[in-house]
Protein backbone atom coordinates (compact mmCIF):
# COMPACT_ATOMS: atom_id res chain seq x y z
CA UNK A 1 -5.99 31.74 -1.01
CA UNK A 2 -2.97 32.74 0.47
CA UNK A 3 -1.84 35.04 -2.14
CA UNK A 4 -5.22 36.74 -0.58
CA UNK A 5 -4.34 36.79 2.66
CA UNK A 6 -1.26 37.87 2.34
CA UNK A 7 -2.24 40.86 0.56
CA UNK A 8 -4.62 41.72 2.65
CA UNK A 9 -2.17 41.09 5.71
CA UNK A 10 -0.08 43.86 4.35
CA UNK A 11 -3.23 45.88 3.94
CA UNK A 12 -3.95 45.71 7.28
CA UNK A 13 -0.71 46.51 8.52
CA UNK A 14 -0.74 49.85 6.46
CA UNK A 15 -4.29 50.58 6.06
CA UNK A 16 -5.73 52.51 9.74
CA UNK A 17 -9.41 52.17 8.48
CA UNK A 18 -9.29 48.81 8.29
CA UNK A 19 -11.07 46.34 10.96
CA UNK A 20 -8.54 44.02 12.41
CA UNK A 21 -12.21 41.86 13.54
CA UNK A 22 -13.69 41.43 10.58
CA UNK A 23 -10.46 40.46 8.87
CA UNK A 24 -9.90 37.88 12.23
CA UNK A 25 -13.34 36.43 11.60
CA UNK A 26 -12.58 35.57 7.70
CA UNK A 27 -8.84 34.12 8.88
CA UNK A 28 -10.82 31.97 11.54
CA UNK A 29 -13.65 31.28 8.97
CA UNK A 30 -11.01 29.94 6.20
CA UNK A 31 -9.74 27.93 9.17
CA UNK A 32 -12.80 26.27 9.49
CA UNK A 33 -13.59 25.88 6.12
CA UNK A 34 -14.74 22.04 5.68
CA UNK A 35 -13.31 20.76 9.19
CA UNK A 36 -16.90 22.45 10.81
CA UNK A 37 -18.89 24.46 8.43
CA UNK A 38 -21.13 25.56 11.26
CA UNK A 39 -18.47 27.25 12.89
CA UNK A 40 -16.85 28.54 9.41
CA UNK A 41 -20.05 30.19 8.61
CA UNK A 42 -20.60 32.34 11.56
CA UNK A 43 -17.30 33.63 11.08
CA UNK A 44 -17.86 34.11 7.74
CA UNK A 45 -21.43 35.81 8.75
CA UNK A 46 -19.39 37.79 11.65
CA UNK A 47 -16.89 39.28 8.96
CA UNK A 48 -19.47 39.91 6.44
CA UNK A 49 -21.42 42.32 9.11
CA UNK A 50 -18.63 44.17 9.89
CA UNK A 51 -18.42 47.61 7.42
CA UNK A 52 -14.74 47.57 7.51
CA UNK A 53 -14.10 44.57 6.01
CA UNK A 54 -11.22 44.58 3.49
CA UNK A 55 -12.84 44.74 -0.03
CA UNK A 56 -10.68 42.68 -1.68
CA UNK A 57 -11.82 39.95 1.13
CA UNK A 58 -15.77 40.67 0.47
CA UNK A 59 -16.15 38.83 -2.11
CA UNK A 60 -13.93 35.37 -1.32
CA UNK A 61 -15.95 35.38 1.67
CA UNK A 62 -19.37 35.53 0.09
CA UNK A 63 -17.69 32.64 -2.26
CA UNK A 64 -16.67 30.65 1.12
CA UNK A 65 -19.75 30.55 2.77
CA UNK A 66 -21.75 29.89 -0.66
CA UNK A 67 -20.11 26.85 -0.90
CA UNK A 68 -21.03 26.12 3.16
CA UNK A 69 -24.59 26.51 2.12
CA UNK A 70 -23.75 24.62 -0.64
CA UNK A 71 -22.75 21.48 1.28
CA UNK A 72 -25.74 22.09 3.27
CA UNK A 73 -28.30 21.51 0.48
CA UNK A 74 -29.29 25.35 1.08
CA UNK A 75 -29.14 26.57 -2.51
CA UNK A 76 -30.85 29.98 -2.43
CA UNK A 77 -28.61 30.87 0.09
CA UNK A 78 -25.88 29.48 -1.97
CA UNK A 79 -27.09 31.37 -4.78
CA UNK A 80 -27.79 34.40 -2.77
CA UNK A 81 -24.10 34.83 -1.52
CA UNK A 82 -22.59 33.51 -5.20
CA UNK A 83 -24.26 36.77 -6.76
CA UNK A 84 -22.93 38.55 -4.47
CA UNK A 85 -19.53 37.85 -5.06
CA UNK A 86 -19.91 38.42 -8.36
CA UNK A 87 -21.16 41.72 -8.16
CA UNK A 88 -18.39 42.80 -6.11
CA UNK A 89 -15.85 40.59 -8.23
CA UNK A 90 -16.70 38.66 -11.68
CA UNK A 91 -14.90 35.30 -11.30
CA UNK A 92 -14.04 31.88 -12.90
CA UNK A 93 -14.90 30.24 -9.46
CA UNK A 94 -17.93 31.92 -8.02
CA UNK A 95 -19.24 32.04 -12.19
CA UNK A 96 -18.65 28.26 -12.08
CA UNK A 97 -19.97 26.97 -8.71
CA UNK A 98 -23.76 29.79 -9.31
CA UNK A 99 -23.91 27.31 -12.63
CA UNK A 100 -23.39 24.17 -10.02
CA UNK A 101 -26.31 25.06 -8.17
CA UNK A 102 -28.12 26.12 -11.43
CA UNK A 103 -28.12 22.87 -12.78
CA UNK A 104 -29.03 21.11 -9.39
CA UNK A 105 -32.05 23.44 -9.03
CA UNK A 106 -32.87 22.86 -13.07
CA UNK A 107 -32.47 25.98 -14.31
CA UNK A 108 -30.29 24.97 -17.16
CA UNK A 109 -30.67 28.25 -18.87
CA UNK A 110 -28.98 30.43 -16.03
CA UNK A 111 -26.64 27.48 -15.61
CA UNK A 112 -25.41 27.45 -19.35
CA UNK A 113 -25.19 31.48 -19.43
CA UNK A 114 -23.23 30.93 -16.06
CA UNK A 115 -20.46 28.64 -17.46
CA UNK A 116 -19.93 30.55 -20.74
CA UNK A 117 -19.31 33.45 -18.31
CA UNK A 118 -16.50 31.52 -16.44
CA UNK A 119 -15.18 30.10 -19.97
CA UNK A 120 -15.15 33.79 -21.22
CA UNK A 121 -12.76 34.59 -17.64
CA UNK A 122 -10.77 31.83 -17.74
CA UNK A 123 -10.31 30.31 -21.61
CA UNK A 124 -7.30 28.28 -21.13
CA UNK A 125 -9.31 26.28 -17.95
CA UNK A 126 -10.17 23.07 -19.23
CA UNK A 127 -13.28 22.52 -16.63
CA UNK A 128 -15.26 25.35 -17.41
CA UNK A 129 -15.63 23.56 -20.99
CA UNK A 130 -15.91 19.86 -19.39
CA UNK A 131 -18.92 21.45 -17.18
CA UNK A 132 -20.25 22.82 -20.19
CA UNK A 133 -20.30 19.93 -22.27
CA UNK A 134 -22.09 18.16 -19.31
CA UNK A 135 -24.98 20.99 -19.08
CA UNK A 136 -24.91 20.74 -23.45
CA UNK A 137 -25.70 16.97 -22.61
CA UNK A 138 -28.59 17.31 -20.56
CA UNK A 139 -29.99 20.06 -22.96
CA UNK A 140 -29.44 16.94 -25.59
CA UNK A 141 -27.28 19.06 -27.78
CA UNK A 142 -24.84 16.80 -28.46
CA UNK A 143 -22.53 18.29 -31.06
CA UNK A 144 -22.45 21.02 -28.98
CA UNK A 145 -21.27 18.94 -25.99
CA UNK A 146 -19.02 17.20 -28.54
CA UNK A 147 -17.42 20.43 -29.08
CA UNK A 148 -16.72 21.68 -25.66
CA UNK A 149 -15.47 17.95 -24.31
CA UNK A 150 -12.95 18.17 -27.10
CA UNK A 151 -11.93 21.49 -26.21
CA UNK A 152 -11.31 20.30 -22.47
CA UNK A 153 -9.83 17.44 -23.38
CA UNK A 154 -7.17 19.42 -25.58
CA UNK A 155 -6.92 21.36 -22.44
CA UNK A 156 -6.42 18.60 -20.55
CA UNK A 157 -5.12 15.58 -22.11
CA UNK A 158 -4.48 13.53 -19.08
CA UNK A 159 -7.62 14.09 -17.33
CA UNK A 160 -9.76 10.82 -17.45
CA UNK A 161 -12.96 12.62 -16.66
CA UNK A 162 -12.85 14.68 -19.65
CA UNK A 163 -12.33 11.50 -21.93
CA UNK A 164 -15.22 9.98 -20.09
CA UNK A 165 -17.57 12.57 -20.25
CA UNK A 166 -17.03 12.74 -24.53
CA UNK A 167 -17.26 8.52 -24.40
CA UNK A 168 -20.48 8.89 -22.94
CA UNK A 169 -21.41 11.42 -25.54
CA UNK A 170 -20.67 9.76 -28.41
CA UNK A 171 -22.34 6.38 -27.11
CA UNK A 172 -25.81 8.68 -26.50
CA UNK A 173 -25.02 9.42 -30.42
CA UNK A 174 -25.15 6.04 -31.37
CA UNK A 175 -21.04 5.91 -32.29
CA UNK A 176 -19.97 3.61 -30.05
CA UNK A 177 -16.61 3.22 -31.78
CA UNK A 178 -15.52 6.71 -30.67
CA UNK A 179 -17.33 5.87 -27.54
CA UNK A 180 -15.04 3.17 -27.18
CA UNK A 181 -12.01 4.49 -28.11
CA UNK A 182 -12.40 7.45 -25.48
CA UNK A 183 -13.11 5.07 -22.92
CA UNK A 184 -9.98 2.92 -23.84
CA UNK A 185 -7.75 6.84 -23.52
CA UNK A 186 -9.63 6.66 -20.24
CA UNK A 187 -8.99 3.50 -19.01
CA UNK A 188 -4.81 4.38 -20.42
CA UNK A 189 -4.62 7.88 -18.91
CA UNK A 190 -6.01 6.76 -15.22
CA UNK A 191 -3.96 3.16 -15.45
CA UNK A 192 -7.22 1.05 -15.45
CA UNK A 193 -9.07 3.17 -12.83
CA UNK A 194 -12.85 0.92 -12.06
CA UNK A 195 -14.48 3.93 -13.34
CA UNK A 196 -12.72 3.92 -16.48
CA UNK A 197 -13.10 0.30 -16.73
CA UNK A 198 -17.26 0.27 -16.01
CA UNK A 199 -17.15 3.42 -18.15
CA UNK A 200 -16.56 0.59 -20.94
CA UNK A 201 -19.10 -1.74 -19.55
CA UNK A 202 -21.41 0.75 -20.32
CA UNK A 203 -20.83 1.73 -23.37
CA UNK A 204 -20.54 -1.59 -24.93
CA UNK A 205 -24.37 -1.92 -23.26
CA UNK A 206 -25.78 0.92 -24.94
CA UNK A 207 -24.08 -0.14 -28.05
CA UNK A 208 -25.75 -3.82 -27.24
CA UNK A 209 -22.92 -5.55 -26.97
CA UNK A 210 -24.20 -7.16 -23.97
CA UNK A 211 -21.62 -10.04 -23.64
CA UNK A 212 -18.64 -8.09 -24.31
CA UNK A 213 -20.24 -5.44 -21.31
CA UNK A 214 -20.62 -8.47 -18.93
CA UNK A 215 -16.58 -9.28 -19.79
CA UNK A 216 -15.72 -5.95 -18.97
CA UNK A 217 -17.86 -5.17 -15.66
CA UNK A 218 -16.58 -8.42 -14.78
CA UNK A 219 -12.69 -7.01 -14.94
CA UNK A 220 -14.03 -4.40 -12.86
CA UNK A 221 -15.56 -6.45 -10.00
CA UNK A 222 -11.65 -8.42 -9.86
CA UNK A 223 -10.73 -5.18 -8.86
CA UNK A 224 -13.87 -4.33 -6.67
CA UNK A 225 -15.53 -7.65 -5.99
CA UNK A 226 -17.84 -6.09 -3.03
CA UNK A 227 -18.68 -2.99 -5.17
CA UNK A 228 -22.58 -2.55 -5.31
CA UNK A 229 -22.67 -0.15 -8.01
CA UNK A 230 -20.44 -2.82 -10.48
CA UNK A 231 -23.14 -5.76 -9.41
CA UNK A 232 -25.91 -3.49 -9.83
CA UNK A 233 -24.82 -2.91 -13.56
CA UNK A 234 -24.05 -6.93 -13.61
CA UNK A 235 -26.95 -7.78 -12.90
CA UNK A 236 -28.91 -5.42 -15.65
CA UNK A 237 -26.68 -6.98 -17.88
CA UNK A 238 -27.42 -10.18 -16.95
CA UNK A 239 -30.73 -9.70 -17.11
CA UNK A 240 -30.51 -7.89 -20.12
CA UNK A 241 -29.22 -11.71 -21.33
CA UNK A 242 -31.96 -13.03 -20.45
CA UNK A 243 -30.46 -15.00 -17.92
CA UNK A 244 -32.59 -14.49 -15.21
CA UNK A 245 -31.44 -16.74 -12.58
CA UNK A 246 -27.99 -15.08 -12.77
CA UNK A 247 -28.97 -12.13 -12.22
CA UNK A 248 -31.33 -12.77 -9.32
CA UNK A 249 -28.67 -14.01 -7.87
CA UNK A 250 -26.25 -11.12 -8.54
CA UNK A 251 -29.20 -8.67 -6.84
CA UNK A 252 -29.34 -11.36 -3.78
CA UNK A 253 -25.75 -10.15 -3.28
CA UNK A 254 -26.14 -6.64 -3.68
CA UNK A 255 -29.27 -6.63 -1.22
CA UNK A 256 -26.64 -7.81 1.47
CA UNK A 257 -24.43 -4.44 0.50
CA UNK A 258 -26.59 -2.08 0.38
CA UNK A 259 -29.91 -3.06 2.04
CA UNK A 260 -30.86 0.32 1.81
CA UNK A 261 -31.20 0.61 -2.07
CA UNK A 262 -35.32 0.09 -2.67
CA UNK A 263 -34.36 0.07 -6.57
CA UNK A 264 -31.90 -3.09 -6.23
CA UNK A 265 -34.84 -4.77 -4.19
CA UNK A 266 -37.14 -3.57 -7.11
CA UNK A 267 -34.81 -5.24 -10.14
CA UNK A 268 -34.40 -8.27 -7.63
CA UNK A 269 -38.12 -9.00 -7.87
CA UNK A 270 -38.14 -8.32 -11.35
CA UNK A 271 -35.30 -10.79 -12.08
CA UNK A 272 -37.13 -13.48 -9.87
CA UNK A 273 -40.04 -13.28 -11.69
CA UNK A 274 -38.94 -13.67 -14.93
CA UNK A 275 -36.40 -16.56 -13.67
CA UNK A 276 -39.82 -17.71 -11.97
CA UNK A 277 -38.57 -18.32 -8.68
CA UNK A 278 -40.22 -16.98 -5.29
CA UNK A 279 -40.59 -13.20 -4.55
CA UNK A 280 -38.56 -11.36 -2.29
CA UNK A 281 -40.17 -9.09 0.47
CA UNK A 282 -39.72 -5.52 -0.65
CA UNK A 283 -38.66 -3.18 1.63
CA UNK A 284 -39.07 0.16 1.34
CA UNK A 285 -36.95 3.15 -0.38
CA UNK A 286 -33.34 3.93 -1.72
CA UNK A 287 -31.68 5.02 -3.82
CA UNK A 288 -31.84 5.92 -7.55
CA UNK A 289 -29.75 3.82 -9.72
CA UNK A 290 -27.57 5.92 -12.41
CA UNK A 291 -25.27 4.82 -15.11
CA UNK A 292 -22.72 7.09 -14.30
CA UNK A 293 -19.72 5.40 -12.13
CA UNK A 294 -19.07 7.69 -8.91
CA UNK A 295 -16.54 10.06 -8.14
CA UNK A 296 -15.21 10.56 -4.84
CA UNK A 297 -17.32 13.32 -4.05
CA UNK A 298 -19.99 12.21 -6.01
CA UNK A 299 -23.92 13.52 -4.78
CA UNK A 300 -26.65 11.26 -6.43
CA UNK A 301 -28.67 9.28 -4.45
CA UNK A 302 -27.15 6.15 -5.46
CA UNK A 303 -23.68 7.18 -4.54
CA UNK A 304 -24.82 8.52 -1.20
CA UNK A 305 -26.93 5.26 -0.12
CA UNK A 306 -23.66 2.59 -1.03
CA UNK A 307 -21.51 4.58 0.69
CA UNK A 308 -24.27 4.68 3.57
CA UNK A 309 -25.31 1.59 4.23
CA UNK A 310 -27.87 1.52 7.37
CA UNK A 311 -28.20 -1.63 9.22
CA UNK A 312 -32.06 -0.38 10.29
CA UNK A 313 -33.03 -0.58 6.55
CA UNK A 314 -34.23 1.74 4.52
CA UNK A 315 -36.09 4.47 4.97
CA UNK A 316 -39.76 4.44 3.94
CA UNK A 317 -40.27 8.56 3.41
CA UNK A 318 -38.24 8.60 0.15
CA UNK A 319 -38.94 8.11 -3.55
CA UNK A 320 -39.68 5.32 -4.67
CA UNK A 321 -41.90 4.16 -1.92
CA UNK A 322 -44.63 4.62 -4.45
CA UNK A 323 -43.47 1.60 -6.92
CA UNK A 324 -42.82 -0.42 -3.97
CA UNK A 325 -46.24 -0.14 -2.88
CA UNK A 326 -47.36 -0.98 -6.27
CA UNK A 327 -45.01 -4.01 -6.47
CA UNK A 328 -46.49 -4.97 -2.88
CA UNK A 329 -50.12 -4.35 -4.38
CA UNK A 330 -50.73 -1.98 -2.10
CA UNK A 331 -50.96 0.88 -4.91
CA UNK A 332 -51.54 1.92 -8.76
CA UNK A 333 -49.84 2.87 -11.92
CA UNK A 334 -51.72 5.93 -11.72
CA UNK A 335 -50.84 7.21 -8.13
CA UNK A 336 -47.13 6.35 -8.89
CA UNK A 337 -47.18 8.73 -11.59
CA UNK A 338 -49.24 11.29 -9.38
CA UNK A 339 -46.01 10.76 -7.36
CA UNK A 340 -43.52 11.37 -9.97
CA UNK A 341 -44.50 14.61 -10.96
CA UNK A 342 -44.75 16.40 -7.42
CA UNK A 343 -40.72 17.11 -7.14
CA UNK A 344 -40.18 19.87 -9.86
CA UNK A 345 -36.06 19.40 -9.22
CA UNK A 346 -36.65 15.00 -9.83
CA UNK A 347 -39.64 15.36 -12.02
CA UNK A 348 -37.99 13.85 -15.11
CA UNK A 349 -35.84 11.20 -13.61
CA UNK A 350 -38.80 10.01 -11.51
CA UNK A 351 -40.84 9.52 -14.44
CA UNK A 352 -38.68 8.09 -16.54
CA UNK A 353 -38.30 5.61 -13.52
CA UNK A 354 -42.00 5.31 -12.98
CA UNK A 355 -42.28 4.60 -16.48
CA UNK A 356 -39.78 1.63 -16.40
CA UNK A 357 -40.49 -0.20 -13.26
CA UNK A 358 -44.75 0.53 -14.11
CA UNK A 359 -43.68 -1.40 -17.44
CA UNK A 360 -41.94 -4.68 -15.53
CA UNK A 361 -45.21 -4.26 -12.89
CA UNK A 362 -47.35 -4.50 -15.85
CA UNK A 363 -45.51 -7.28 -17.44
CA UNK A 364 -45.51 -9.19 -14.64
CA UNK A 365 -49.93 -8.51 -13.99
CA UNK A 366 -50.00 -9.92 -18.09
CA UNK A 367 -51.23 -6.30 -19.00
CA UNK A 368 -48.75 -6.63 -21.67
CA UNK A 369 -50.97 -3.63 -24.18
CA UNK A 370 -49.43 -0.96 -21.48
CA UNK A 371 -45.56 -1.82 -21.82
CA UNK A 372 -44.54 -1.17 -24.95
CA UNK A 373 -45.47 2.28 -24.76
CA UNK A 374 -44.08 2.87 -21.17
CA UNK A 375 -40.69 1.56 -22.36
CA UNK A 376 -40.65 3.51 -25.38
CA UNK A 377 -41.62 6.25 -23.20
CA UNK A 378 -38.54 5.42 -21.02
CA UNK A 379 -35.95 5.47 -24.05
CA UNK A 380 -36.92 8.28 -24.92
CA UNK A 381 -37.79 10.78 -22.09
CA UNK A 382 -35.06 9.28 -19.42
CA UNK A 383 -32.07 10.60 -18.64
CA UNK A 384 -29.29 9.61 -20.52
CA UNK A 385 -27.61 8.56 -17.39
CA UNK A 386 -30.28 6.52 -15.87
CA UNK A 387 -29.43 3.02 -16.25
CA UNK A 388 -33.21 2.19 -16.88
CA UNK A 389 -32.99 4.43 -20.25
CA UNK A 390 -30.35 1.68 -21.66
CA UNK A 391 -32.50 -1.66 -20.14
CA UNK A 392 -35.40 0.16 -21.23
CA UNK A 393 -33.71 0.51 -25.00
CA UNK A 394 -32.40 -3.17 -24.98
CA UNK A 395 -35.89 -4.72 -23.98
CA UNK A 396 -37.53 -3.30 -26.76
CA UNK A 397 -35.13 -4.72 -29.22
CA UNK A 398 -36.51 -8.11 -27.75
CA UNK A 399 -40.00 -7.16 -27.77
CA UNK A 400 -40.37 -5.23 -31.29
């Protein structure tokens, strides 16, 4: 950025035409930029309306107040402003961030061609192929995904994130000894980072090593003993034991952390069930719970409602207040599914949630023909990074 302005500082001074306005309302827009996006983007909006505008500054401030709208959950405007910068000037960065708001919008398509544009820029950028191999992932082609995490990794070799995203490759392959022995570069390369560490907890779980997962989420929570995420993925693992009690007890202390998270309330009544001790009151919705640890500007729902934690509760307008209804009996397998389907952008995580918590519901009423099929469903449809596509996977290999 300031090899831009400096340019176009020198422009200015030598350049009659140009607008000394419009280039003061970009300056006082980059000023702004993530201290108060409100104000950023007027100037932004100020500098883009003026004719005069250096063109060399057009298209970095399209790119700046994309990634305002961004922030602001306002994608089309996102998207909008990032094709405009690209018309003006094909980049790495504006390429990169259109395929962001691709993906979020599921439009994995334009999101893949997007990438392989920014790879094709910038080849010796070890992101661009990272990103890639995440989109590749979600497409389930997983050599593919294979083969662009390897590429970033060679690109960067000390980047833990790269060596996590091919661990959690390989264990959705089934090779849980490369998964492992990523995660363990990982867990070198960032000096036994949490993430690193649960990283391992997880892929010893989808490997079914459940005892060796509780040992290592358990070296995580030394580091992080009030972590909700880490005794969220406890507790699974607990119950995915079998020991019930233990991990009702593990959700009773993640309910006091994060009393906004519907889905730990859900597995907490779950747990207590099958450890047949007395129901707790459900409350009403959260969060979604994901197997992937959080970065620091991480933008699921689960990572937003730990970090959020809301002494009023939580908040009965979002998903899944239809599975809490059911779990209160105040609603049916049939309009949870109803419910699922409605958001096009959560369609296939909500299902594959629906699916899973319809099958404990079910297990619970003794209609036992109707979970079988909802956990295979489950295994097979989720996410790989829900965490219910792994409990979902490790039940059946008790109930087959």
């Amino acid at each position: 950025m300031k090899g831009v302005l400096g340019a176009a500082l020198m422009l200015l001074a030598t350049t009659p035409s140009a607008s000394a306005s419009g280039y003061s309302e970009f300056v006082s827009g980059v000023s702004e930029l993530g201290r108060n996006d409100t104000v950023a983007e007027e100037h932004f909006s100020k500098a883009l309306n003026d004719p005069q505008l250096l063109a060399n500054l057009k298209p970095v401030a399209f790119l700046d107040r994309a990634s305002i709208y961004f922030r602001q959950g306002k994608f089309e405007l996102a998207l909008s402003d990032l094709s405009a910068s690209l018309t003006l000037r094909p980049s790495f960065d504006a390429f990169l961030e259109r395929a962001i708001v691709y993906e979020l919008t599921v439009r994995l398509d334009d999101a893949l061609q997007d990438v392989s544009a920014a790879i094709a820029i910038r080849p010796d950028l070890g992101a661009g192929y990272e990103f890639r191999a995440s989109l590749q992932t979600e497409r389930r082609s997983l050599d593919d995904a294979i083969v662009d995490a390897t590429t970033a990794i060679a690109l960067m070799p000390n980047t833990e994130s790269a060596l996590e995203e091919r661990s959690a490759i390989y264990s959705y392959k089934g090779d849980l000894a490369s998964a492992l022995r990523d995660a363990d570069a990982a867990i070198s390369v960032s000096s036994g980072s949490s993430r690193s560490l649960y990283l391992k907890a997880q892929t010893y779980e989808a490997g079914g090593k459940l005892e060796e997962a509780l040992t290592a989420i358990e070296t995580v929570l030394a580091k992080q003993p009030r972590g909700a995420l880490w005794l969220i993925k406890k507790g699974v693992i607990q119950w995915e034991l079998r020991r019930f009690a233990d991990a009702s007890a593990t959700f009773d202390q993640v309910t006091v952390l994060d009393p906004s998270n519907n889905f730990v309330l859900l597995w907490q009544q779950i747990a207590r069930a099958d450890a047949h001790l007395p129901n707790a009151a459900a409350g009403a919705s959260g969060a979604s719970v994901v197997t992937t640890p959080p970065t620091a500007d991480e933008t699921s729902e689960v990572g937003q409602s730990s970090a959020n934690v809301s002494a009023k509760g939580p908040d009965p307008t979002k998903w899944p207040e239809p599975l809490v209804k059911l779990y209160k009996g105040a609603s049916t397998p049939a309009a949870v599914m109803a419910m699922a389907v409605e958001d096009k952008r959560s369609r296939a995580g909500r299902v594959c949630e629906a699916n899973f918590y319809i099958a404990q519901w079910q297990r619970a009423q003794g209609n036992i023909s109707d979970v079988v099929p909802r956990l295979r469903a489950a295994a097979s449809d989720c996410p790989f990074i829900f965490i219910e596509r792994t409990a979902a996977i490790n039940q059946l290999k008790v109930m087959e």
